[in-house]
ModelCIF file with pLDDT and N, C-alpha, C, O atoms, coordinates in Angstrom:
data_MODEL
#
_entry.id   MODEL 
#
_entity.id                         1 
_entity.type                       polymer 
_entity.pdbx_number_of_molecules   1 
#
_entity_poly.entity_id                      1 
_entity_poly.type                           'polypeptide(L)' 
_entity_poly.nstd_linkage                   no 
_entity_poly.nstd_monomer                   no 
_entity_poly.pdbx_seq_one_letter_code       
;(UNK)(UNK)(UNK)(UNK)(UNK)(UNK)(UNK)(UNK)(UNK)(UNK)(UNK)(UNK)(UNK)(UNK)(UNK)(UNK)
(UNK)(UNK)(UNK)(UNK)(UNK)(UNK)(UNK)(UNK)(UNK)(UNK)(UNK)(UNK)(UNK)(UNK)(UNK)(UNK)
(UNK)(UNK)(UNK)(UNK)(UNK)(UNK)(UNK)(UNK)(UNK)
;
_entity_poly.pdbx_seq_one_letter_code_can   XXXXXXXXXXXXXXXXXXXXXXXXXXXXXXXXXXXXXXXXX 
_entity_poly.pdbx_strand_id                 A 
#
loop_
_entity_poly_seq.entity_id 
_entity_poly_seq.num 
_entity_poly_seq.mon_id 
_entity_poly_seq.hetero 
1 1  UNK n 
1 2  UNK n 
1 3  UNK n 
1 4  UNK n 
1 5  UNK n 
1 6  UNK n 
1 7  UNK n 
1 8  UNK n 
1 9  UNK n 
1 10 UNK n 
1 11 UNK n 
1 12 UNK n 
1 13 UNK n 
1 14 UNK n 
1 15 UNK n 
1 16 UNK n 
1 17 UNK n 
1 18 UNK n 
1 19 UNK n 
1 20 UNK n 
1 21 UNK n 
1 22 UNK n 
1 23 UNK n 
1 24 UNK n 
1 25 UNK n 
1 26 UNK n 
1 27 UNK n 
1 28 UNK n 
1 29 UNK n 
1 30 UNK n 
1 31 UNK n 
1 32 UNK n 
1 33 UNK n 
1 34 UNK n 
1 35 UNK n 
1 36 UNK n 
1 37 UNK n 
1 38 UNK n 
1 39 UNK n 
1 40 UNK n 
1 41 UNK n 
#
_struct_asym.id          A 
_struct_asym.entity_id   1 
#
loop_
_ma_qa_metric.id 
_ma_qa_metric.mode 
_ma_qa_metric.name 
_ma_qa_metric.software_group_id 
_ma_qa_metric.type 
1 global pLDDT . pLDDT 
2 local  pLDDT . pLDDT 
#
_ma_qa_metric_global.metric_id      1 
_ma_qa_metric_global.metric_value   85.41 
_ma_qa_metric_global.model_id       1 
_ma_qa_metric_global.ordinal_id     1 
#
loop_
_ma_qa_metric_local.label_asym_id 
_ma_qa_metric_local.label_comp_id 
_ma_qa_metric_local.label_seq_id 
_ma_qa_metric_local.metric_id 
_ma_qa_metric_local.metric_value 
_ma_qa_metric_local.model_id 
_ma_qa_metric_local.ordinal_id 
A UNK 1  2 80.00 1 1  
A UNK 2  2 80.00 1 2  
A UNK 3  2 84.00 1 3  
A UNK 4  2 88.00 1 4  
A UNK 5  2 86.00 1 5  
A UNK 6  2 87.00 1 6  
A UNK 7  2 90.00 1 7  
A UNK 8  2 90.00 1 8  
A UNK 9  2 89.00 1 9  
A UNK 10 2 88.00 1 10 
A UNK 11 2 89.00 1 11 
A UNK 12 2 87.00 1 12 
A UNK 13 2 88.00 1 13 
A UNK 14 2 90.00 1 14 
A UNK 15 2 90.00 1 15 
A UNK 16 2 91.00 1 16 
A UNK 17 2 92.00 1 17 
A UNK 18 2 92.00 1 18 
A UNK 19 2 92.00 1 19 
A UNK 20 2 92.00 1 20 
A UNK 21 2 91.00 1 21 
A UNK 22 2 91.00 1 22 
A UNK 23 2 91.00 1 23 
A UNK 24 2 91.00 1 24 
A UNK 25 2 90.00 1 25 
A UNK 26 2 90.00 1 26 
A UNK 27 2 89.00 1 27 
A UNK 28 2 86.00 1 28 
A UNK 29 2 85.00 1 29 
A UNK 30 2 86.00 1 30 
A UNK 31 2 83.00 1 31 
A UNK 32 2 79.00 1 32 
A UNK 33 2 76.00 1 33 
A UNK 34 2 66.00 1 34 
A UNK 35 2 65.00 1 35 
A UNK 36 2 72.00 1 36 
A UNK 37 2 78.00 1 37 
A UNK 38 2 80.00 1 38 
A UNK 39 2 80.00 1 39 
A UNK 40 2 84.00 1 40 
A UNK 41 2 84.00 1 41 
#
loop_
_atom_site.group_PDB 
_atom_site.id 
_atom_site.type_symbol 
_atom_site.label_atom_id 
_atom_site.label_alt_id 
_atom_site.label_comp_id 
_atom_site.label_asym_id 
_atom_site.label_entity_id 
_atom_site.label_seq_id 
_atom_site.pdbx_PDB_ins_code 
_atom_site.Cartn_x 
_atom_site.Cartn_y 
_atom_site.Cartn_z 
_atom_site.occupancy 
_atom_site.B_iso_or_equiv 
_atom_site.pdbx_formal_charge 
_atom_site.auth_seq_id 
_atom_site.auth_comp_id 
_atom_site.auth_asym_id 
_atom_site.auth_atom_id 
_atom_site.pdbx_PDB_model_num 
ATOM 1   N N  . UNK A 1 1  ? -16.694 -49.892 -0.947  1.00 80.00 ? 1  UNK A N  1 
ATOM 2   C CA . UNK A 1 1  ? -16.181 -48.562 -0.602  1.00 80.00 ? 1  UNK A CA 1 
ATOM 3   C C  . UNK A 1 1  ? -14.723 -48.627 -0.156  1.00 80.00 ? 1  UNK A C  1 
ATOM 4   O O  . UNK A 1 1  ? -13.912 -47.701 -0.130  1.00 80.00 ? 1  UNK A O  1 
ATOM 5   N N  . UNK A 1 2  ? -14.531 -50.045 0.229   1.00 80.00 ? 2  UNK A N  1 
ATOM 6   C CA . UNK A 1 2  ? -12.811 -49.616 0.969   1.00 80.00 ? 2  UNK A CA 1 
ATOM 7   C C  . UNK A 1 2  ? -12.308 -49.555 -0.319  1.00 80.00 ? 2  UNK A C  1 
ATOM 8   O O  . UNK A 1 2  ? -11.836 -48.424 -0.430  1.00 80.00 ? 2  UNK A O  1 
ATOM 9   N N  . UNK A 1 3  ? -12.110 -50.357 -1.669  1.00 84.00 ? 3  UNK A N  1 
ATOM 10  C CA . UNK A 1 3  ? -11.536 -49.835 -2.789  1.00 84.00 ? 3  UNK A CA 1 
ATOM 11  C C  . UNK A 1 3  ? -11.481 -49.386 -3.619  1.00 84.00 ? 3  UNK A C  1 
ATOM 12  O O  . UNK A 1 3  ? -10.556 -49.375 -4.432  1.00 84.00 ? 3  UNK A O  1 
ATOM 13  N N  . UNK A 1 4  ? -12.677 -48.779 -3.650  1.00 88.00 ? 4  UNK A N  1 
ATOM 14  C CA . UNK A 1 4  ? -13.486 -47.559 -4.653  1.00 88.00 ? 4  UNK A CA 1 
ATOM 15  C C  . UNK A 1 4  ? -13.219 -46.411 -4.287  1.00 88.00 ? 4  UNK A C  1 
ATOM 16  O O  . UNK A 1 4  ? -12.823 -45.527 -5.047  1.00 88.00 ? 4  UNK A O  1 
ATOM 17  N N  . UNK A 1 5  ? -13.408 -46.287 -3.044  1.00 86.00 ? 5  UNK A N  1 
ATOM 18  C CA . UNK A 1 5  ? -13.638 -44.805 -2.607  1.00 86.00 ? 5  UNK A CA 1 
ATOM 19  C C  . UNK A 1 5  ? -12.568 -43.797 -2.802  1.00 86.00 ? 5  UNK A C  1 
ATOM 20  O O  . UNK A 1 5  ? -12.803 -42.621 -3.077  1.00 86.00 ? 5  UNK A O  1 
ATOM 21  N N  . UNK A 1 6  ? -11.344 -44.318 -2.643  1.00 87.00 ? 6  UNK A N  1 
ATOM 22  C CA . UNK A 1 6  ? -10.138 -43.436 -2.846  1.00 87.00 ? 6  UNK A CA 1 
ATOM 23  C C  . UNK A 1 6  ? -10.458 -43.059 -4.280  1.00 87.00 ? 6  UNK A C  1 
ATOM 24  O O  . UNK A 1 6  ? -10.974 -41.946 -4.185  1.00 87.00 ? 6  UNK A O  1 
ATOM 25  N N  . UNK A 1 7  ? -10.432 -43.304 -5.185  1.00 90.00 ? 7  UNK A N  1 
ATOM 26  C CA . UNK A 1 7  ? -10.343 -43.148 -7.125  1.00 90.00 ? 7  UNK A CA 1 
ATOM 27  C C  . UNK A 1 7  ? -11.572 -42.732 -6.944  1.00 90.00 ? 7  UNK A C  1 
ATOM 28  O O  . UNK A 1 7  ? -11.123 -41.639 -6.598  1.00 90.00 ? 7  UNK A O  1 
ATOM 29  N N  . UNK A 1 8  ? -12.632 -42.592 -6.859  1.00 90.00 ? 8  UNK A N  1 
ATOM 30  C CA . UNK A 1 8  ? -13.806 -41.948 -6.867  1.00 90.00 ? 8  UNK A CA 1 
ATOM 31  C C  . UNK A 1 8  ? -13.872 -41.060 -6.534  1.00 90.00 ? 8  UNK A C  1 
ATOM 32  O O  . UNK A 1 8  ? -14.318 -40.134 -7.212  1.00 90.00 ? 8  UNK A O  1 
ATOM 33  N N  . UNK A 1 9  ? -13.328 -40.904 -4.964  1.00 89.00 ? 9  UNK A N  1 
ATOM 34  C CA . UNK A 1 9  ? -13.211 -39.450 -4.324  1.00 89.00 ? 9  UNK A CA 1 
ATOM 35  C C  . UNK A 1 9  ? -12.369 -38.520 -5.164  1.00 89.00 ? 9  UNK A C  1 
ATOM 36  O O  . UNK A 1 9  ? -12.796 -37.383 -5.363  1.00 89.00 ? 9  UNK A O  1 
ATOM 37  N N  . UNK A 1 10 ? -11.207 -38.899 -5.677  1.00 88.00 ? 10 UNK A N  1 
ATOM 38  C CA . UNK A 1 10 ? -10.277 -38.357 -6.362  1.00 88.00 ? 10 UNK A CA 1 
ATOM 39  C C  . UNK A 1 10 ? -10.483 -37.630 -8.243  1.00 88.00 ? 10 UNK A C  1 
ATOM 40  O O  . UNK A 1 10 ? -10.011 -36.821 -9.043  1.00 88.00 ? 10 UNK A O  1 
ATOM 41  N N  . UNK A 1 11 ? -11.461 -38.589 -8.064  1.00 89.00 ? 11 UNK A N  1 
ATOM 42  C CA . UNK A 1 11 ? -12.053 -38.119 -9.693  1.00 89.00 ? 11 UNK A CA 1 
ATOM 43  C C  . UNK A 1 11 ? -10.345 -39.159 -10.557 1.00 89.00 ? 11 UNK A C  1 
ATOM 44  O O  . UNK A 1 11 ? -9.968  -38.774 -11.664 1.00 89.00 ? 11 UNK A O  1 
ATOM 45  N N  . UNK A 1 12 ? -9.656  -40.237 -9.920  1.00 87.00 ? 12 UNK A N  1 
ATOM 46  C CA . UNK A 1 12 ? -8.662  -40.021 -11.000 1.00 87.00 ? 12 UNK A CA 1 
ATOM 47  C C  . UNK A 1 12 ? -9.066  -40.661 -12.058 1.00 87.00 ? 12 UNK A C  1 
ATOM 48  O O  . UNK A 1 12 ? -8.039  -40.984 -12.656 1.00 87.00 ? 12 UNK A O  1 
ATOM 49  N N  . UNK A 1 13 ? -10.209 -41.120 -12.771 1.00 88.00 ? 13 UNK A N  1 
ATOM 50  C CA . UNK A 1 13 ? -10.787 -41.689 -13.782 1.00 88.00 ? 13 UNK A CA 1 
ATOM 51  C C  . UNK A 1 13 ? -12.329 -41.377 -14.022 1.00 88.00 ? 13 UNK A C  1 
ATOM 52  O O  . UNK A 1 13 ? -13.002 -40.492 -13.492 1.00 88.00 ? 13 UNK A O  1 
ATOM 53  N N  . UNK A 1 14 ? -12.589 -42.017 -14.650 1.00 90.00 ? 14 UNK A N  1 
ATOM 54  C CA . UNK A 1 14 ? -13.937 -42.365 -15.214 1.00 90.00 ? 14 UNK A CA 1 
ATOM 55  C C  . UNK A 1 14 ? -14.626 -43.042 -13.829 1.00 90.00 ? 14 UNK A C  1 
ATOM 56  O O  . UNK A 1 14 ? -13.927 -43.353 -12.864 1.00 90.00 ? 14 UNK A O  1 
ATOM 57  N N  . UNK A 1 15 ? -16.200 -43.244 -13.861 1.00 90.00 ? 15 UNK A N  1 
ATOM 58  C CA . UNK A 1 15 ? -16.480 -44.422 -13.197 1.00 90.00 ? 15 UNK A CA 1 
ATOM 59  C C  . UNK A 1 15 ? -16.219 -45.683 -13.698 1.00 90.00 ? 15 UNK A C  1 
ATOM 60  O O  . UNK A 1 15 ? -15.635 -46.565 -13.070 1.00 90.00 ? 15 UNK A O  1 
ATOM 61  N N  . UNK A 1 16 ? -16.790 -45.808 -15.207 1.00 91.00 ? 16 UNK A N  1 
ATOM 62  C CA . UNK A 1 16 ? -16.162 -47.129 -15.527 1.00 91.00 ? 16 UNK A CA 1 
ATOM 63  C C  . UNK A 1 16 ? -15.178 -47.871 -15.698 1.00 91.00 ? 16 UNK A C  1 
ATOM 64  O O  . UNK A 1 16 ? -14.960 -49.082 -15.652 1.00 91.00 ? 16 UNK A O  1 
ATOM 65  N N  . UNK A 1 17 ? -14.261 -46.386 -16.032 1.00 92.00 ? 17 UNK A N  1 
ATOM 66  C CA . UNK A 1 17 ? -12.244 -47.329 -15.683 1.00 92.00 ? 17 UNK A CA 1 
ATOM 67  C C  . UNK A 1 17 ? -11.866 -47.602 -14.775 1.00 92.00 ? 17 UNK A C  1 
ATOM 68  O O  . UNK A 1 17 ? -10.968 -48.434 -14.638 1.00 92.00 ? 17 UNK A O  1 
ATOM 69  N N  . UNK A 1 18 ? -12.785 -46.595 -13.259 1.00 92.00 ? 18 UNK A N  1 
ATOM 70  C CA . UNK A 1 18 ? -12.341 -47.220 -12.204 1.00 92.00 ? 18 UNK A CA 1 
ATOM 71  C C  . UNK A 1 18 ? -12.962 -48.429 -11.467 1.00 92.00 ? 18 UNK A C  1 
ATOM 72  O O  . UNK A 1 18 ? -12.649 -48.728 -10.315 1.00 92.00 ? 18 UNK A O  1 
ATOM 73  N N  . UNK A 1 19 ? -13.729 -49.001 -12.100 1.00 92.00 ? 19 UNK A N  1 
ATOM 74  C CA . UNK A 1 19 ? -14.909 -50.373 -12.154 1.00 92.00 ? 19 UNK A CA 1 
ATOM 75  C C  . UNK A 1 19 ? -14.064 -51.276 -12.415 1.00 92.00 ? 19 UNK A C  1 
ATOM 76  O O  . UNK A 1 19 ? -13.372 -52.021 -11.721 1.00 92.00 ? 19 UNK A O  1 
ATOM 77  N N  . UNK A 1 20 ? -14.267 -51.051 -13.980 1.00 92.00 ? 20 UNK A N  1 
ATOM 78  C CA . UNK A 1 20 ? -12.789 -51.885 -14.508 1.00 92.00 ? 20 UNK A CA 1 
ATOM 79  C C  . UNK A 1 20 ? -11.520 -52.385 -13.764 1.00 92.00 ? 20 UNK A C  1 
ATOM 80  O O  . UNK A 1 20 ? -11.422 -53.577 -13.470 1.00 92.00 ? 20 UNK A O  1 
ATOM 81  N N  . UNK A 1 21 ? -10.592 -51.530 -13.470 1.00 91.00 ? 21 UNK A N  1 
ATOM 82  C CA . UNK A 1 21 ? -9.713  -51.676 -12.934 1.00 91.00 ? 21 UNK A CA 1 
ATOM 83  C C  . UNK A 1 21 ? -10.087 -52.626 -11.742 1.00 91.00 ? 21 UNK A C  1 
ATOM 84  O O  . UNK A 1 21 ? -9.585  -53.750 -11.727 1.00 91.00 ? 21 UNK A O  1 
ATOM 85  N N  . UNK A 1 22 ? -11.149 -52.140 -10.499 1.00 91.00 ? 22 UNK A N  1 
ATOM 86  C CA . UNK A 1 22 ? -11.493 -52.960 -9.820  1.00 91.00 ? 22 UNK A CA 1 
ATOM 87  C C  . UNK A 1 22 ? -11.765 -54.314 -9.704  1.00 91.00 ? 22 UNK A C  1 
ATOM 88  O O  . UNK A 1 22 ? -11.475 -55.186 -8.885  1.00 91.00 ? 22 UNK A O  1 
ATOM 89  N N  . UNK A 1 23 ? -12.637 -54.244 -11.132 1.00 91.00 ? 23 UNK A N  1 
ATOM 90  C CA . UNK A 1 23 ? -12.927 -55.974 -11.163 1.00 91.00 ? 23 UNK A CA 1 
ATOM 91  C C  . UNK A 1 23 ? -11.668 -56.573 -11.907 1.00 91.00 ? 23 UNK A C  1 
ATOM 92  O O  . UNK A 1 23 ? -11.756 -57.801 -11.932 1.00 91.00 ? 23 UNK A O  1 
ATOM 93  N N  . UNK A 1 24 ? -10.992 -56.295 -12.269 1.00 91.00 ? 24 UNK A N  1 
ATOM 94  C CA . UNK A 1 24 ? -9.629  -56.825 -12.524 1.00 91.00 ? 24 UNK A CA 1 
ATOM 95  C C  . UNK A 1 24 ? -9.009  -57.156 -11.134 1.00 91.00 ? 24 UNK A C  1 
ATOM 96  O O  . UNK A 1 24 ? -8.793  -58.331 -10.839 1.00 91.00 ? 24 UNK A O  1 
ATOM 97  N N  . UNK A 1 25 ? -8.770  -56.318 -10.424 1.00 90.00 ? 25 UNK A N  1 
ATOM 98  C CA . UNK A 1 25 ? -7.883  -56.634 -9.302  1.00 90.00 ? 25 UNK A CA 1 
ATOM 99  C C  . UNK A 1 25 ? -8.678  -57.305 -8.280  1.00 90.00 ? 25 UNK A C  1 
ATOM 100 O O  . UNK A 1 25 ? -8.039  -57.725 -7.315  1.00 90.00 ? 25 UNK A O  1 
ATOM 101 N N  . UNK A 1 26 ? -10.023 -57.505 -8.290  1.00 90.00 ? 26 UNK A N  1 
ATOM 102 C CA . UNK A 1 26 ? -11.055 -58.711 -7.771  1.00 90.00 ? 26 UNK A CA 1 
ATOM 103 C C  . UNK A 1 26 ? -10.652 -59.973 -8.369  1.00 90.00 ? 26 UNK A C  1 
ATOM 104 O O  . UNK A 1 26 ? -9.742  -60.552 -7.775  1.00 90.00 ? 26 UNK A O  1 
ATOM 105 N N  . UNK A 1 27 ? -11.028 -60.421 -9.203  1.00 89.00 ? 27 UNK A N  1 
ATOM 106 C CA . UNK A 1 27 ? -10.578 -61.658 -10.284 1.00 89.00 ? 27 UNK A CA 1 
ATOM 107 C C  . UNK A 1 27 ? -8.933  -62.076 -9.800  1.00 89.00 ? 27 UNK A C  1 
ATOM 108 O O  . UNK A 1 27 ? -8.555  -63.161 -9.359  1.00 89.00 ? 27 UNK A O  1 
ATOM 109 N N  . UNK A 1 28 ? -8.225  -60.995 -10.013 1.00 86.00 ? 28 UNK A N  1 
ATOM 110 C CA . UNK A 1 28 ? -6.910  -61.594 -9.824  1.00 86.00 ? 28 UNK A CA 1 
ATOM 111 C C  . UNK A 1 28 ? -6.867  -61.800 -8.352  1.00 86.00 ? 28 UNK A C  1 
ATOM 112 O O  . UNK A 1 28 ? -6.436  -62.949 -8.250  1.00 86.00 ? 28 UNK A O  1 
ATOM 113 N N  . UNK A 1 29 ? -7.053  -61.375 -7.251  1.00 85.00 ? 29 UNK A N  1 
ATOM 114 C CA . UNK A 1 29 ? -7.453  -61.684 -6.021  1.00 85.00 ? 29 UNK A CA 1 
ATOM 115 C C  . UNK A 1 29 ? -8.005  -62.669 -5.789  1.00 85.00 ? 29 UNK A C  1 
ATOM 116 O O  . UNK A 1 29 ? -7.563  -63.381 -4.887  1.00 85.00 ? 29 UNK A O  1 
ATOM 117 N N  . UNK A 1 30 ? -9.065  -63.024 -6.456  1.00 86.00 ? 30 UNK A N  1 
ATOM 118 C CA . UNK A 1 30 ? -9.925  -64.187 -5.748  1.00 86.00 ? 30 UNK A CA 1 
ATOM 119 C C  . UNK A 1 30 ? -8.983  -65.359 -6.157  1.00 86.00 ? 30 UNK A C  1 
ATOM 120 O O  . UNK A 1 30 ? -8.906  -66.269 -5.332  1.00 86.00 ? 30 UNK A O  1 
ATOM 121 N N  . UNK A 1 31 ? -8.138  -65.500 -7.484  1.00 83.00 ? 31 UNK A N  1 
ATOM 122 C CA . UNK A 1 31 ? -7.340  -66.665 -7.994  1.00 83.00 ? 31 UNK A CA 1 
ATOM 123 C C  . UNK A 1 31 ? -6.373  -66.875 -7.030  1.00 83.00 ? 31 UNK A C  1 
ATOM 124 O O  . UNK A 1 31 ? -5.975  -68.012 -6.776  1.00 83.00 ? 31 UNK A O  1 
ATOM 125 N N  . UNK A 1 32 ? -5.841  -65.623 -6.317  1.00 79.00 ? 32 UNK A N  1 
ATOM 126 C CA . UNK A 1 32 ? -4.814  -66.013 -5.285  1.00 79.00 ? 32 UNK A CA 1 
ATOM 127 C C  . UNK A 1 32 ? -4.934  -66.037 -3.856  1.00 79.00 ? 32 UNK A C  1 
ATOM 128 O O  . UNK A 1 32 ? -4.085  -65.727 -3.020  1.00 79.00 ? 32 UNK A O  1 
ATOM 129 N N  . UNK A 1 33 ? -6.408  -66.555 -3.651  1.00 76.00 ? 33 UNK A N  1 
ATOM 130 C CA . UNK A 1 33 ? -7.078  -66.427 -2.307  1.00 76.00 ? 33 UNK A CA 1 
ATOM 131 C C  . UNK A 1 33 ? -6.592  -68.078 -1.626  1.00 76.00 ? 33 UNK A C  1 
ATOM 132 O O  . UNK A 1 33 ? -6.590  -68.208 -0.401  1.00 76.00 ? 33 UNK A O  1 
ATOM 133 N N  . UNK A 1 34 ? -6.370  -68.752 -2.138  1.00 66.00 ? 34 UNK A N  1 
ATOM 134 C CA . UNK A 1 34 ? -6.178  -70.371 -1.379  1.00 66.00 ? 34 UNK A CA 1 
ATOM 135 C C  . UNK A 1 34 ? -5.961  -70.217 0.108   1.00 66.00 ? 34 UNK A C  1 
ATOM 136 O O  . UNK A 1 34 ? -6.674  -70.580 1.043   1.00 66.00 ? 34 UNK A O  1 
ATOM 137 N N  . UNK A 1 35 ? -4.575  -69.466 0.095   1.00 65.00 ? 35 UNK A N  1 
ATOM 138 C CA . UNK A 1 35 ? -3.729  -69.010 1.663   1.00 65.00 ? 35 UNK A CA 1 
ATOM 139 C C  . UNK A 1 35 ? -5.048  -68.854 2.890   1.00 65.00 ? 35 UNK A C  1 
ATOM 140 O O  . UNK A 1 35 ? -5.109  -69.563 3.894   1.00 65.00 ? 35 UNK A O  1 
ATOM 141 N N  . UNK A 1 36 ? -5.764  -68.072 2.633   1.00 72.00 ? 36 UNK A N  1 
ATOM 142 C CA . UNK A 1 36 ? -6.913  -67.707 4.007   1.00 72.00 ? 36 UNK A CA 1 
ATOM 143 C C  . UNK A 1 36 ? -8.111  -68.757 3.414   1.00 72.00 ? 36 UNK A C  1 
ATOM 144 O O  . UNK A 1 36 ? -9.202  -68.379 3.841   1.00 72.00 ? 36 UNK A O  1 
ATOM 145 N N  . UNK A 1 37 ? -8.215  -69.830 2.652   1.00 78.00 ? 37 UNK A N  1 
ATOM 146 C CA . UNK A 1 37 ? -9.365  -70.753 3.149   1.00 78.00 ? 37 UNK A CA 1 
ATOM 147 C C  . UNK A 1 37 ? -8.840  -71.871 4.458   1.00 78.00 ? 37 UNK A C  1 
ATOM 148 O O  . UNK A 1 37 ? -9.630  -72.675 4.952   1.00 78.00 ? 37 UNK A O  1 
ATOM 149 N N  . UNK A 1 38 ? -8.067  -71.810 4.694   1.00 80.00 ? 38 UNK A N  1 
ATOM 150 C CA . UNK A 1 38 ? -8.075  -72.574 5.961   1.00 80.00 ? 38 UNK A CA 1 
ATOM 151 C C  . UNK A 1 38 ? -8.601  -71.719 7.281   1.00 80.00 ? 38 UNK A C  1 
ATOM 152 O O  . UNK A 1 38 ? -8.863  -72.490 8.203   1.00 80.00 ? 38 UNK A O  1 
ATOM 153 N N  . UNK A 1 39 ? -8.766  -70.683 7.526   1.00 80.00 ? 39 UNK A N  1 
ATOM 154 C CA . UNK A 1 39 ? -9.912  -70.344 8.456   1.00 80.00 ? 39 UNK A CA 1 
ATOM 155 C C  . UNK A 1 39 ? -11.030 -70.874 8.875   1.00 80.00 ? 39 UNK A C  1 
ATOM 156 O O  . UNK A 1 39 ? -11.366 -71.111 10.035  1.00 80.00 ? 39 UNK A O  1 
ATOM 157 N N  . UNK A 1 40 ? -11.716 -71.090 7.693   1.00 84.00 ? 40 UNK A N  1 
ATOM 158 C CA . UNK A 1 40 ? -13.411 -71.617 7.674   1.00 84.00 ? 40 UNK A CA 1 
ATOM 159 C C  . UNK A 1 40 ? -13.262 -73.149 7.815   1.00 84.00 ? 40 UNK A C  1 
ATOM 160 O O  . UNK A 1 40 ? -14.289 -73.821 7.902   1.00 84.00 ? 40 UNK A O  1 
ATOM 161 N N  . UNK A 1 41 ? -11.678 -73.927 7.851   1.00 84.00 ? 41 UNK A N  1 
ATOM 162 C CA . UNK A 1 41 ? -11.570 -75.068 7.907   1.00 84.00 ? 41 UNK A CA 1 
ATOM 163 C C  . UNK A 1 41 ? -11.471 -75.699 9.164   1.00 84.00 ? 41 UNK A C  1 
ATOM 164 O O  . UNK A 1 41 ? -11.355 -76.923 9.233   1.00 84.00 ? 41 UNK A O  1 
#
């Protein structure tokens, strides 16, 4: 919901383009996650 909800609420797409889009910017996120695994370290 924290990054859905705005584009959903808004109607500015589809559900599935705004899925899409999401799991795109998940994927590219998780590749540039290294920086915050030293927390759990």
């Amino acid at each position: 919901v924290n990054f859905l909800g705005s584009a959903v609420g808004a109607r500015a797409a589809s559900f599935k383009w705004i899925m899409g889009v999401a799991a795109v910017g998940i994927l590219c996120g998780a590749v540039m996650s290294n920086g915050m695994m030293d927390v759990a370290r």
